[in-house]
N, C-alpha and C. Protein backbone atom coordinates (compact mmCIF):
# COMPACT_ATOMS: atom_id res chain seq x y z
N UNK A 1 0.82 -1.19 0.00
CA UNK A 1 0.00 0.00 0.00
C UNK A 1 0.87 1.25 0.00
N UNK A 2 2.24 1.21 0.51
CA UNK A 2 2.70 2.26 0.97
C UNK A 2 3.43 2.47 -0.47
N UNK A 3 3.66 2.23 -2.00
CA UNK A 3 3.97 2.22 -2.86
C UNK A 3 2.87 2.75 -3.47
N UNK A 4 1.73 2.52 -3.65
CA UNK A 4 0.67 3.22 -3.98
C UNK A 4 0.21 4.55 -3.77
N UNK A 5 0.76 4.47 -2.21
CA UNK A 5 0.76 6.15 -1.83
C UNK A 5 1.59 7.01 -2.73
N UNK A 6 3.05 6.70 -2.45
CA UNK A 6 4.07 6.96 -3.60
C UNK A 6 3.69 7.27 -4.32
N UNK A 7 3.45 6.33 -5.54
CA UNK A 7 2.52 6.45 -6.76
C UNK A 7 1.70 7.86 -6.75
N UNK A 8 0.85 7.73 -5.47
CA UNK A 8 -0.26 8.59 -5.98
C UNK A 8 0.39 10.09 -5.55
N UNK A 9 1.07 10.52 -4.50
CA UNK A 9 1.45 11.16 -4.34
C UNK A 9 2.63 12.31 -5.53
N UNK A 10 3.35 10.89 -6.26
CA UNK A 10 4.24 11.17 -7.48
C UNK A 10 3.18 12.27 -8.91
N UNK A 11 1.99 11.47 -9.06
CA UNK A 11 1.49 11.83 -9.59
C UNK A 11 0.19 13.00 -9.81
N UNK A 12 -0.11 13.24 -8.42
CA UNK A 12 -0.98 14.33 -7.76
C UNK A 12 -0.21 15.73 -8.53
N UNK A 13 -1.34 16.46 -8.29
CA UNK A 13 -0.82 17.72 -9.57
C UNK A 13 -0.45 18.56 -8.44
N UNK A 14 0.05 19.42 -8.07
CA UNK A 14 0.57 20.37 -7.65
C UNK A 14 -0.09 21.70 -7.40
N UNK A 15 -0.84 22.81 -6.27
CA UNK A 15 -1.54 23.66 -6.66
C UNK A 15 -0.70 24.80 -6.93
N UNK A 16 -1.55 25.68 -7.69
CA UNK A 16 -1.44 26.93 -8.66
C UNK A 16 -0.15 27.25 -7.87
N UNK A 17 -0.27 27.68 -6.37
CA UNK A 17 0.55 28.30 -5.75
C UNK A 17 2.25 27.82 -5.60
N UNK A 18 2.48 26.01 -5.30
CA UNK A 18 2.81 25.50 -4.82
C UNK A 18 3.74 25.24 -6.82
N UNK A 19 3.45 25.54 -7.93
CA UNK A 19 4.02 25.00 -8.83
C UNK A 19 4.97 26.18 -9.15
N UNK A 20 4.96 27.16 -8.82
CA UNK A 20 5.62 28.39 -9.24
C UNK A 20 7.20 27.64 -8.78
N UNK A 21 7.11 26.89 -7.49
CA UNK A 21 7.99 26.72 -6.69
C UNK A 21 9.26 25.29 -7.13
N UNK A 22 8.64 24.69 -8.37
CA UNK A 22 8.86 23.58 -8.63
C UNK A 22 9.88 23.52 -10.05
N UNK A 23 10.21 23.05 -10.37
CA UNK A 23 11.31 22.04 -9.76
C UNK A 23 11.94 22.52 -8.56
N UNK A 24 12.39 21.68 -7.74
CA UNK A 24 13.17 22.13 -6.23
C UNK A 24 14.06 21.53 -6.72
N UNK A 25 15.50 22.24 -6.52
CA UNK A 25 16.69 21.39 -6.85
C UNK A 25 17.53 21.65 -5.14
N UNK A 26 17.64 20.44 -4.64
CA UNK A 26 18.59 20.61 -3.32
C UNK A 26 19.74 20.12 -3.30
N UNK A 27 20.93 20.92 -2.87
CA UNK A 27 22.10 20.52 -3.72
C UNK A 27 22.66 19.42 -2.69
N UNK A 28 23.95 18.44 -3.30
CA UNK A 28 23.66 16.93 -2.59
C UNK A 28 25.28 17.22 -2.94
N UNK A 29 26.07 15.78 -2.57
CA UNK A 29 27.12 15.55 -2.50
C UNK A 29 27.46 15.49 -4.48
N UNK A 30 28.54 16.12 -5.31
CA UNK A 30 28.80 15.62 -6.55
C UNK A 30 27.66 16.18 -7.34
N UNK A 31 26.29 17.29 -6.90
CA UNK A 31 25.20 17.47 -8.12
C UNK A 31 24.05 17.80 -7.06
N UNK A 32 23.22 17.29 -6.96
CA UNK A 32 21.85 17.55 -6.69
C UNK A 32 20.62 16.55 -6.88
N UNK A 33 19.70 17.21 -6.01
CA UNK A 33 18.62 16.25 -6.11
C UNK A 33 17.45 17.14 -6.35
N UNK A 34 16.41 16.19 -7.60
CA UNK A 34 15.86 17.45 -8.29
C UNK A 34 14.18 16.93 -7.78
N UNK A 35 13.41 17.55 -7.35
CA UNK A 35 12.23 17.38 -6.96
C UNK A 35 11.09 17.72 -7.96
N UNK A 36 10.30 17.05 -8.67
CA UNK A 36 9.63 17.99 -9.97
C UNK A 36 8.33 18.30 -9.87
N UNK A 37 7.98 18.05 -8.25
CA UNK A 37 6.39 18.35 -7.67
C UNK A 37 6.51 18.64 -6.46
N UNK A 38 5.16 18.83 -5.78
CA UNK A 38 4.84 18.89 -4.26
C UNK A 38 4.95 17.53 -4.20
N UNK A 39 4.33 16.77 -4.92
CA UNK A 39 3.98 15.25 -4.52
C UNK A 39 5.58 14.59 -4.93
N UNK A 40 6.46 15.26 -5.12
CA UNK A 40 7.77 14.33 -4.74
C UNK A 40 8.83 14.67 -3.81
N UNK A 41 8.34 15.96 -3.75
CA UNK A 41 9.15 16.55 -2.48
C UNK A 41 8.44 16.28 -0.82
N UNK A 42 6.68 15.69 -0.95
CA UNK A 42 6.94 15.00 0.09
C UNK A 42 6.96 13.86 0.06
N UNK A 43 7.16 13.05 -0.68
CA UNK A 43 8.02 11.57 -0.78
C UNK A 43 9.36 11.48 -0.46
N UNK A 44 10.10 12.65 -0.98
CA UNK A 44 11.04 13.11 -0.68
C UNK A 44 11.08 13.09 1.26
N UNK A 45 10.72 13.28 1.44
CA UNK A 45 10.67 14.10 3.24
C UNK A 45 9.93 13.06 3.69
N UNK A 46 8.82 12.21 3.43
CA UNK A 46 8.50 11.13 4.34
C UNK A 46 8.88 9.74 4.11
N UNK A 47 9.33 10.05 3.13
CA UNK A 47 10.24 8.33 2.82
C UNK A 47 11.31 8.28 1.90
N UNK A 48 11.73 8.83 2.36
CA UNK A 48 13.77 9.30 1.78
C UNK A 48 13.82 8.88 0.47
N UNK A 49 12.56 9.49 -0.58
CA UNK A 49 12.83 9.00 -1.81
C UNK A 49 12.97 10.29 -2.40
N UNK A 50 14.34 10.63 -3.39
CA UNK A 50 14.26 11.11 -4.33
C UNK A 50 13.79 10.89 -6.10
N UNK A 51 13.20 11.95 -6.45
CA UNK A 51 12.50 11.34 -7.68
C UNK A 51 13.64 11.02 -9.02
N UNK A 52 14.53 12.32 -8.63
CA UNK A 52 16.03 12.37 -9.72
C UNK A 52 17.10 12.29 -8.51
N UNK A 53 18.14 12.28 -9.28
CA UNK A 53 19.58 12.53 -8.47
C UNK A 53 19.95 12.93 -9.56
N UNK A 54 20.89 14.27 -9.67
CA UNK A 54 22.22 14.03 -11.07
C UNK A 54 23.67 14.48 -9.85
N UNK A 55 24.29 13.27 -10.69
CA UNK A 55 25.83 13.57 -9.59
C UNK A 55 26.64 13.60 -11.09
N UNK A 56 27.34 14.97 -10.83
CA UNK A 56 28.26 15.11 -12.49
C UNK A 56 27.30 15.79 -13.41
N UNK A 57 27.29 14.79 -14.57
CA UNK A 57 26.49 14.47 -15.79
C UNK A 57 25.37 13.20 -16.12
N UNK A 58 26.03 12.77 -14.93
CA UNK A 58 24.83 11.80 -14.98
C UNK A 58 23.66 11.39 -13.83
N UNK A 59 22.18 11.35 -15.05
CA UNK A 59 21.33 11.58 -13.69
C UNK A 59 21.08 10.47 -13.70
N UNK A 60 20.01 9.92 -12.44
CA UNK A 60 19.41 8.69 -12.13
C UNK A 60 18.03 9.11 -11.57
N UNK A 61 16.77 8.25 -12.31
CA UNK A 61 15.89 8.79 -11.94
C UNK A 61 14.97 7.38 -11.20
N UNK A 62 14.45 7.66 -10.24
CA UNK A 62 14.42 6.47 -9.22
C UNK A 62 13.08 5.79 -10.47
N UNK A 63 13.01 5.11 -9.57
CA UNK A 63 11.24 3.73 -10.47
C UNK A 63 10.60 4.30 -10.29
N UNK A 64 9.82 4.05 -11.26
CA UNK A 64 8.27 4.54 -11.32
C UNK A 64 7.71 3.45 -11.67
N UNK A 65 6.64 3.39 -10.67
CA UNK A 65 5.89 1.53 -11.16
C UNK A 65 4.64 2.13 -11.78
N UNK A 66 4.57 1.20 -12.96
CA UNK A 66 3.57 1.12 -13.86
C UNK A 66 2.80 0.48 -12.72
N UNK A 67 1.21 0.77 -12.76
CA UNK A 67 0.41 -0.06 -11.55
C UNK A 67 -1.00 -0.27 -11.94
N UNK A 68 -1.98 -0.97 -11.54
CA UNK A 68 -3.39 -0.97 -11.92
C UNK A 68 -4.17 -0.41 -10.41
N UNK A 69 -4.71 0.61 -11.20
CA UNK A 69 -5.59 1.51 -9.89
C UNK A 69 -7.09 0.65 -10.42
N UNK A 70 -7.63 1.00 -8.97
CA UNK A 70 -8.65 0.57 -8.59
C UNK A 70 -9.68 0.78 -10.04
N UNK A 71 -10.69 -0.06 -10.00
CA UNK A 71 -11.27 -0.25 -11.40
C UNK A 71 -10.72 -0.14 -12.65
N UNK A 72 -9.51 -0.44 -12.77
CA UNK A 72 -9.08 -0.30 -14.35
C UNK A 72 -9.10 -1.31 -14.59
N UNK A 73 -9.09 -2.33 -15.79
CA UNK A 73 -8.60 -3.69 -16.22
C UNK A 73 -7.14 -4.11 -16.51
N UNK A 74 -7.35 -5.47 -16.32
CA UNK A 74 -6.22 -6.33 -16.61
C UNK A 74 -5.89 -6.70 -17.99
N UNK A 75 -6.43 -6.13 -18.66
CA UNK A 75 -6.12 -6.46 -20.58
C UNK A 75 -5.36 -5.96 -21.33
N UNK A 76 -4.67 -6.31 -22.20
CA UNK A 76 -3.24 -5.25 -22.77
C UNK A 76 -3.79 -3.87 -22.88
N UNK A 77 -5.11 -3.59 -23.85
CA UNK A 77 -5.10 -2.28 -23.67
C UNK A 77 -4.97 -1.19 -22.55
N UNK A 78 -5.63 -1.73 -21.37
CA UNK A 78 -5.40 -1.06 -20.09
C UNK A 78 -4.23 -1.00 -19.36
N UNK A 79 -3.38 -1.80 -19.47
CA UNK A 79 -2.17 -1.98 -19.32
C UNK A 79 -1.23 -1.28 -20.49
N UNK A 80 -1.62 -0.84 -21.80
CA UNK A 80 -0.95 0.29 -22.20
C UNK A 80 -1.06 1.74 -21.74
N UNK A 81 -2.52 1.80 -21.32
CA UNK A 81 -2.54 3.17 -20.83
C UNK A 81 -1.83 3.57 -19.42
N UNK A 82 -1.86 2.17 -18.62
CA UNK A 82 -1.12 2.50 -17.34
C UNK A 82 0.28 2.74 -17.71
N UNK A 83 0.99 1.70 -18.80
CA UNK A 83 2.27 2.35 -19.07
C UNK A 83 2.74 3.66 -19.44
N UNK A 84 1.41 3.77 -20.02
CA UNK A 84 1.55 5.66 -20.59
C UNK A 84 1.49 6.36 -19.42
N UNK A 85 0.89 6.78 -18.71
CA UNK A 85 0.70 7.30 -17.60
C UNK A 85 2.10 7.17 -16.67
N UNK A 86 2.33 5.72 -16.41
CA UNK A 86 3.96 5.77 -16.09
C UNK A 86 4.61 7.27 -16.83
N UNK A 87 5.00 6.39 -18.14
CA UNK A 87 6.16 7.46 -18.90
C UNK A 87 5.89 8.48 -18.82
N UNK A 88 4.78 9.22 -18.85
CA UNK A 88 4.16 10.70 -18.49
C UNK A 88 4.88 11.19 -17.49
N UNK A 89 4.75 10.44 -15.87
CA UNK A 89 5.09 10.58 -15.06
C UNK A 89 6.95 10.72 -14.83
N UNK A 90 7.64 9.58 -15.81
CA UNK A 90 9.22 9.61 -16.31
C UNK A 90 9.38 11.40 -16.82
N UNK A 91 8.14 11.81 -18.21
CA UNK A 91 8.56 12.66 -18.87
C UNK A 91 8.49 14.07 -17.91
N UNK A 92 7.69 14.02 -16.95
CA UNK A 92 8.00 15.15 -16.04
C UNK A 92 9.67 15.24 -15.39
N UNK A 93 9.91 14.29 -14.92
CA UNK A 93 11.00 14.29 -14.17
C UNK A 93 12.02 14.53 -14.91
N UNK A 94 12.17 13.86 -15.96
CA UNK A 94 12.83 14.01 -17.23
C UNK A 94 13.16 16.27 -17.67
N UNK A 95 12.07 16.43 -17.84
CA UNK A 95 11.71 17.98 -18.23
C UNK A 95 12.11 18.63 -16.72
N UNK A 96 12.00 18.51 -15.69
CA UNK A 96 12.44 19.33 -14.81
C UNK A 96 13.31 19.18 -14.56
N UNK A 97 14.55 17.99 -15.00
CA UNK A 97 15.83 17.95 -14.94
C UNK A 97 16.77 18.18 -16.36
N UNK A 98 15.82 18.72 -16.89
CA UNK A 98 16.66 19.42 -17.96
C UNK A 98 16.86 18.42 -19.23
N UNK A 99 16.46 17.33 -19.27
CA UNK A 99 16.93 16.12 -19.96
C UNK A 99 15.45 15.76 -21.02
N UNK A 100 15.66 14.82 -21.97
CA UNK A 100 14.53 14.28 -22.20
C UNK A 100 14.78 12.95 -22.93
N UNK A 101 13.57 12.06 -23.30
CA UNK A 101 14.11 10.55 -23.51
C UNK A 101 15.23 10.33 -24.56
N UNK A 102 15.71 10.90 -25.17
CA UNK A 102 17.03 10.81 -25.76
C UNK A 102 18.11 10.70 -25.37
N UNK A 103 18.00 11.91 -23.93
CA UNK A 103 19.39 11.69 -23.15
C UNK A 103 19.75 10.31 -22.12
N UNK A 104 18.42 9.72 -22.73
CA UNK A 104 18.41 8.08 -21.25
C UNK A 104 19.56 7.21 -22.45
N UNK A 105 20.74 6.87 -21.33
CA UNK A 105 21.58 5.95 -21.49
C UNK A 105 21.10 4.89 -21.46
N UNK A 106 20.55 4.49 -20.23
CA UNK A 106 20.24 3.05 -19.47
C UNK A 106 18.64 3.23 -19.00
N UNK A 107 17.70 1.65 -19.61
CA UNK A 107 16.29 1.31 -18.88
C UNK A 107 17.19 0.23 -18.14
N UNK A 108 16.25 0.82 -16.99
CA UNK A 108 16.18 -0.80 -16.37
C UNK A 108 14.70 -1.06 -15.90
N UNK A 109 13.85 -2.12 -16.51
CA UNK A 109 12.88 -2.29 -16.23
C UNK A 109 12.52 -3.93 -15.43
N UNK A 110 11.64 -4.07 -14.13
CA UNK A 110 11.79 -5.30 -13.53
C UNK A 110 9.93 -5.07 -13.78
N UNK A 111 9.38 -6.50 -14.23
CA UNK A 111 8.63 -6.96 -14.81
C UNK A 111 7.88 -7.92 -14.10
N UNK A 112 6.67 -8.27 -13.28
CA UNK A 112 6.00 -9.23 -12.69
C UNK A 112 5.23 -10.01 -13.77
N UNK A 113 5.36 -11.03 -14.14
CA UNK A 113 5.37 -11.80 -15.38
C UNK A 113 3.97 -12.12 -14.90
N UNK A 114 3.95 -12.97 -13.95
CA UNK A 114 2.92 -13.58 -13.57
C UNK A 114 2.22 -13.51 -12.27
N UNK A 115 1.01 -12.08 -12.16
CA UNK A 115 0.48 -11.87 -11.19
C UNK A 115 -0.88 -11.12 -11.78
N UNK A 116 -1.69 -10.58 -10.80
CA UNK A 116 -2.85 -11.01 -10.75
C UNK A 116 -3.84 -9.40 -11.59
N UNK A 117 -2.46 -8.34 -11.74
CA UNK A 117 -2.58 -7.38 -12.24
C UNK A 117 -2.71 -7.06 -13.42
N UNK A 118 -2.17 -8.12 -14.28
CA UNK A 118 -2.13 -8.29 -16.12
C UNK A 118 -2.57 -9.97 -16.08
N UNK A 119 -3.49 -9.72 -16.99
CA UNK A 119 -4.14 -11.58 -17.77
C UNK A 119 -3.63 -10.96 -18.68
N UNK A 120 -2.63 -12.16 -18.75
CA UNK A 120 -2.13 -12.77 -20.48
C UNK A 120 -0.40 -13.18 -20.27
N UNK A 121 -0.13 -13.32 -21.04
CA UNK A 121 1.65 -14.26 -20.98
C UNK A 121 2.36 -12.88 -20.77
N UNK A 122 3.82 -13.79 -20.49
CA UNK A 122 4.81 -13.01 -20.64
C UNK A 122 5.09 -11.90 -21.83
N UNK A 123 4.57 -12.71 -22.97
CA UNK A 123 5.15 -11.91 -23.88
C UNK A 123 4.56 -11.09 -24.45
N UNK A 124 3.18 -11.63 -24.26
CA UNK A 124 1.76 -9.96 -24.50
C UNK A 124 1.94 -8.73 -23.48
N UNK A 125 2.35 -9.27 -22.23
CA UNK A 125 2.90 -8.04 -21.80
C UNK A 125 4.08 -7.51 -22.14
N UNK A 126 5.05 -8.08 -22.17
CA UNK A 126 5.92 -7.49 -23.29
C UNK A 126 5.93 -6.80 -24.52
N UNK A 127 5.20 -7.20 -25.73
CA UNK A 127 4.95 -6.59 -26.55
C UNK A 127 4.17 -5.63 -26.33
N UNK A 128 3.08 -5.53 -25.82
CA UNK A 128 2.32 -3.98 -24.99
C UNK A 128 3.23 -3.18 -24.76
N UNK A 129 4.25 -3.53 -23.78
CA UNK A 129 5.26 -2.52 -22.82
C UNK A 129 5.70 -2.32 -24.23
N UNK A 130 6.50 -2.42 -24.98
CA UNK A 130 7.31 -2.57 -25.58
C UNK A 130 6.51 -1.72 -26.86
N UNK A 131 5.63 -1.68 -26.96
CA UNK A 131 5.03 -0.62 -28.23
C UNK A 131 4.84 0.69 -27.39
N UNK A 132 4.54 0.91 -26.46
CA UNK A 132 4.18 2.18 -25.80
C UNK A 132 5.45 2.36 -25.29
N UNK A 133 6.73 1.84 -25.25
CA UNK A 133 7.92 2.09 -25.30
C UNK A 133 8.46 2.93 -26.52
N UNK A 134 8.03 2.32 -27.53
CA UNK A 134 7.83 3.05 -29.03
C UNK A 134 7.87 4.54 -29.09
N UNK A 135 6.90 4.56 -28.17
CA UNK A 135 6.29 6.31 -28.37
C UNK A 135 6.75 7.04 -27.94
N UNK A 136 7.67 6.66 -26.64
CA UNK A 136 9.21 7.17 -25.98
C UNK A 136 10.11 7.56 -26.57
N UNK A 137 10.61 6.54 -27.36
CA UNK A 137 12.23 6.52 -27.71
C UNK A 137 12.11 6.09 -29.30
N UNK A 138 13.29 6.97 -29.13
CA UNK A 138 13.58 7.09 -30.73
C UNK A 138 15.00 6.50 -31.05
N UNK A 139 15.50 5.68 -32.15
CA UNK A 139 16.83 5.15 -32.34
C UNK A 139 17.16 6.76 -32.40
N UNK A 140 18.74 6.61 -32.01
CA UNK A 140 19.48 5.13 -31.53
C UNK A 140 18.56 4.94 -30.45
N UNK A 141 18.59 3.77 -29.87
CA UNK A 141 17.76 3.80 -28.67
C UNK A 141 19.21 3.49 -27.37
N UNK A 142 18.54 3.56 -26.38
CA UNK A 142 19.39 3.02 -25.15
C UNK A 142 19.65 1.84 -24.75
N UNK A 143 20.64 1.37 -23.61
CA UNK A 143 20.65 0.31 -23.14
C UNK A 143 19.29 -0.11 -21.86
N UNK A 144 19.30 -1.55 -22.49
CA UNK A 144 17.69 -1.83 -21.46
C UNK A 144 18.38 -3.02 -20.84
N UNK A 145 17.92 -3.38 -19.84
CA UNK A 145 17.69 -4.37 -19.15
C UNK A 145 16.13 -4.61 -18.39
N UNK A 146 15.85 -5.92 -18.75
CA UNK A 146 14.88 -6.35 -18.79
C UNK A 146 14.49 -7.23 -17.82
N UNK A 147 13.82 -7.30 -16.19
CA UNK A 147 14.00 -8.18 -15.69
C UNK A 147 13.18 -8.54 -15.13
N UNK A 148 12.69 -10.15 -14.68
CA UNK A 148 11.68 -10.85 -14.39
C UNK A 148 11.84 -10.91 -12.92
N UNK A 149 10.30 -10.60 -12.12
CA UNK A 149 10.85 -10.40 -10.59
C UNK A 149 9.31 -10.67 -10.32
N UNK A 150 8.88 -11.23 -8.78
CA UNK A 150 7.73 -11.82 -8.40
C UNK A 150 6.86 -11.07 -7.63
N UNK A 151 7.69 -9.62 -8.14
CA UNK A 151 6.81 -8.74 -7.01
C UNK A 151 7.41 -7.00 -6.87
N UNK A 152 6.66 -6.35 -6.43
CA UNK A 152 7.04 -4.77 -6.61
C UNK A 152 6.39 -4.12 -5.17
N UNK A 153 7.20 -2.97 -5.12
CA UNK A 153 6.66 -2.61 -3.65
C UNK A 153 5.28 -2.69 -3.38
N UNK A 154 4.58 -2.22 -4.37
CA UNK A 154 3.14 -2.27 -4.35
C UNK A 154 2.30 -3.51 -4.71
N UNK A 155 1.30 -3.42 -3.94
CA UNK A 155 0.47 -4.72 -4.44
C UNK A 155 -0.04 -4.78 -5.80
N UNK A 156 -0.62 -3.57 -7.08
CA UNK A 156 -1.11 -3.91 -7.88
C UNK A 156 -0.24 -3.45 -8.91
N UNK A 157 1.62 -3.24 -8.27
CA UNK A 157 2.64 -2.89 -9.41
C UNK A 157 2.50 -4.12 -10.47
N UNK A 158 2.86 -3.76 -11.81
CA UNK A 158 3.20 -4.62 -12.68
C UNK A 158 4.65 -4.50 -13.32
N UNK A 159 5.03 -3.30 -13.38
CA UNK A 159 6.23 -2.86 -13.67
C UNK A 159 6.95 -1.81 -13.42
N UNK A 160 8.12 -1.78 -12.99
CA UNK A 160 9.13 -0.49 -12.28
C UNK A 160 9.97 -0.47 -13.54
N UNK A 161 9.70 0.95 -13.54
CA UNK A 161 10.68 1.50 -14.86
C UNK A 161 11.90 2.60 -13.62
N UNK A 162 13.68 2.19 -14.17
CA UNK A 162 14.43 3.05 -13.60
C UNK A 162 14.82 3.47 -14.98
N UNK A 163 15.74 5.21 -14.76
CA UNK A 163 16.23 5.19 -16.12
C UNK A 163 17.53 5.96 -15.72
N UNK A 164 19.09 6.02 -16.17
CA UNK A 164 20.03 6.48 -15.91
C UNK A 164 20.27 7.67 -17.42
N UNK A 165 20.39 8.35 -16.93
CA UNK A 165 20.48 9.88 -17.96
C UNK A 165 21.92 10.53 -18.16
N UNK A 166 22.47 10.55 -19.28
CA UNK A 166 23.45 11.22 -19.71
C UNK A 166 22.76 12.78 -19.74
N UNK A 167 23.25 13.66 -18.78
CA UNK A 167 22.39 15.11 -19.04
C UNK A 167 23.10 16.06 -17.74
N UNK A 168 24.53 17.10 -18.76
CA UNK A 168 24.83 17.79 -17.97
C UNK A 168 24.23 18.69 -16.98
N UNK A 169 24.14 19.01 -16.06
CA UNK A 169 24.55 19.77 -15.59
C UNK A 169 23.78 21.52 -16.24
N UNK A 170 22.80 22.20 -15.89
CA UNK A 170 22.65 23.25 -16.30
C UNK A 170 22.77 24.29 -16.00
N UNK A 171 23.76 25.08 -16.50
CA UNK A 171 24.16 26.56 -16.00
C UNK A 171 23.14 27.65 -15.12
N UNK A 172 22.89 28.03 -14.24
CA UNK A 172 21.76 29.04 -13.37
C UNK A 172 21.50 30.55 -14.50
């Protein structure tokens, strides 16, 4: 449940007042840590998660689990839109750190093959992920890793997307 909060918190919009203020960049050992909402700066502060890090030139932007909220379905199509909604959520963090899916070096994506959140095989979810991946990235593309795992912080995660970013550093 407490991944869900996350989730929802990551994705909660920010009010009028409270966005003027956003991106928060707090400076860290080697770079900074970049906050790209209210709802990650208190994730940030109640559960020591940052949403980015960049140390150098290179950033790291924590998981974002693809997930099934309450009444959505388990069928590839619904499970593309949750992936979209993911990457949405990537493309913010992405844009307030100055970067965008071109500058991603490295996916690393861990994958619950078989649970109770997606009906259908391994590889229909795969090919789903993997077309709404499409709409991301453009060749060249990046390095992925792809990995099969029995479970995600959250109960109705299906997939945690991390992504490592080649993306200097931006002058004030």
């Amino acid at each position: 449940m407490r991944a869900l909060t996350i989730a929802a918190l990551l994705f909660c919009a920010a009010s009028p007042a409270a966005a003027q203020d956003f991106p928060l960049r707090i400076p860290a050992p080697g770079g900074e840590v970049i906050l790209p909402s209210a709802g990650a700066k208190k994730a940030h502060d109640e559960w020591r998660y940052a949403a980015a890090r960049r140390v150098g030139d290179t950033l790291y932007i924590s998981g974002v689990v693809i997930f099934r909220a309450k009444d959505e379905g388990t069928d590839a199509a619904a499970f593309k839109l949750q992936v979209r909604r993911g990457f949405e959520q990537l493309k913010k963090t992405l844009t307030a750190s100055g970067a965008t899916f071109a500058d991603v070096a490295m996916i690393n994506s861990f994958h619950v093959w078989d649970g109770p959140n997606f009906k259908g095989t391994k590889d229909e979810q795969f090919a789903a992920f993997e077309e709404v991946v499409g709409e991301y990235f453009k060749p060249p593309y990046s390095a992925w890793t792809a990995v099969g795992t029995t479970g995600l912080l959250g109960e109705t995660g299906i997939v945690e997307i991390q992504l490592i970013v080649h993306s200097p550093a931006r002058k004030p």
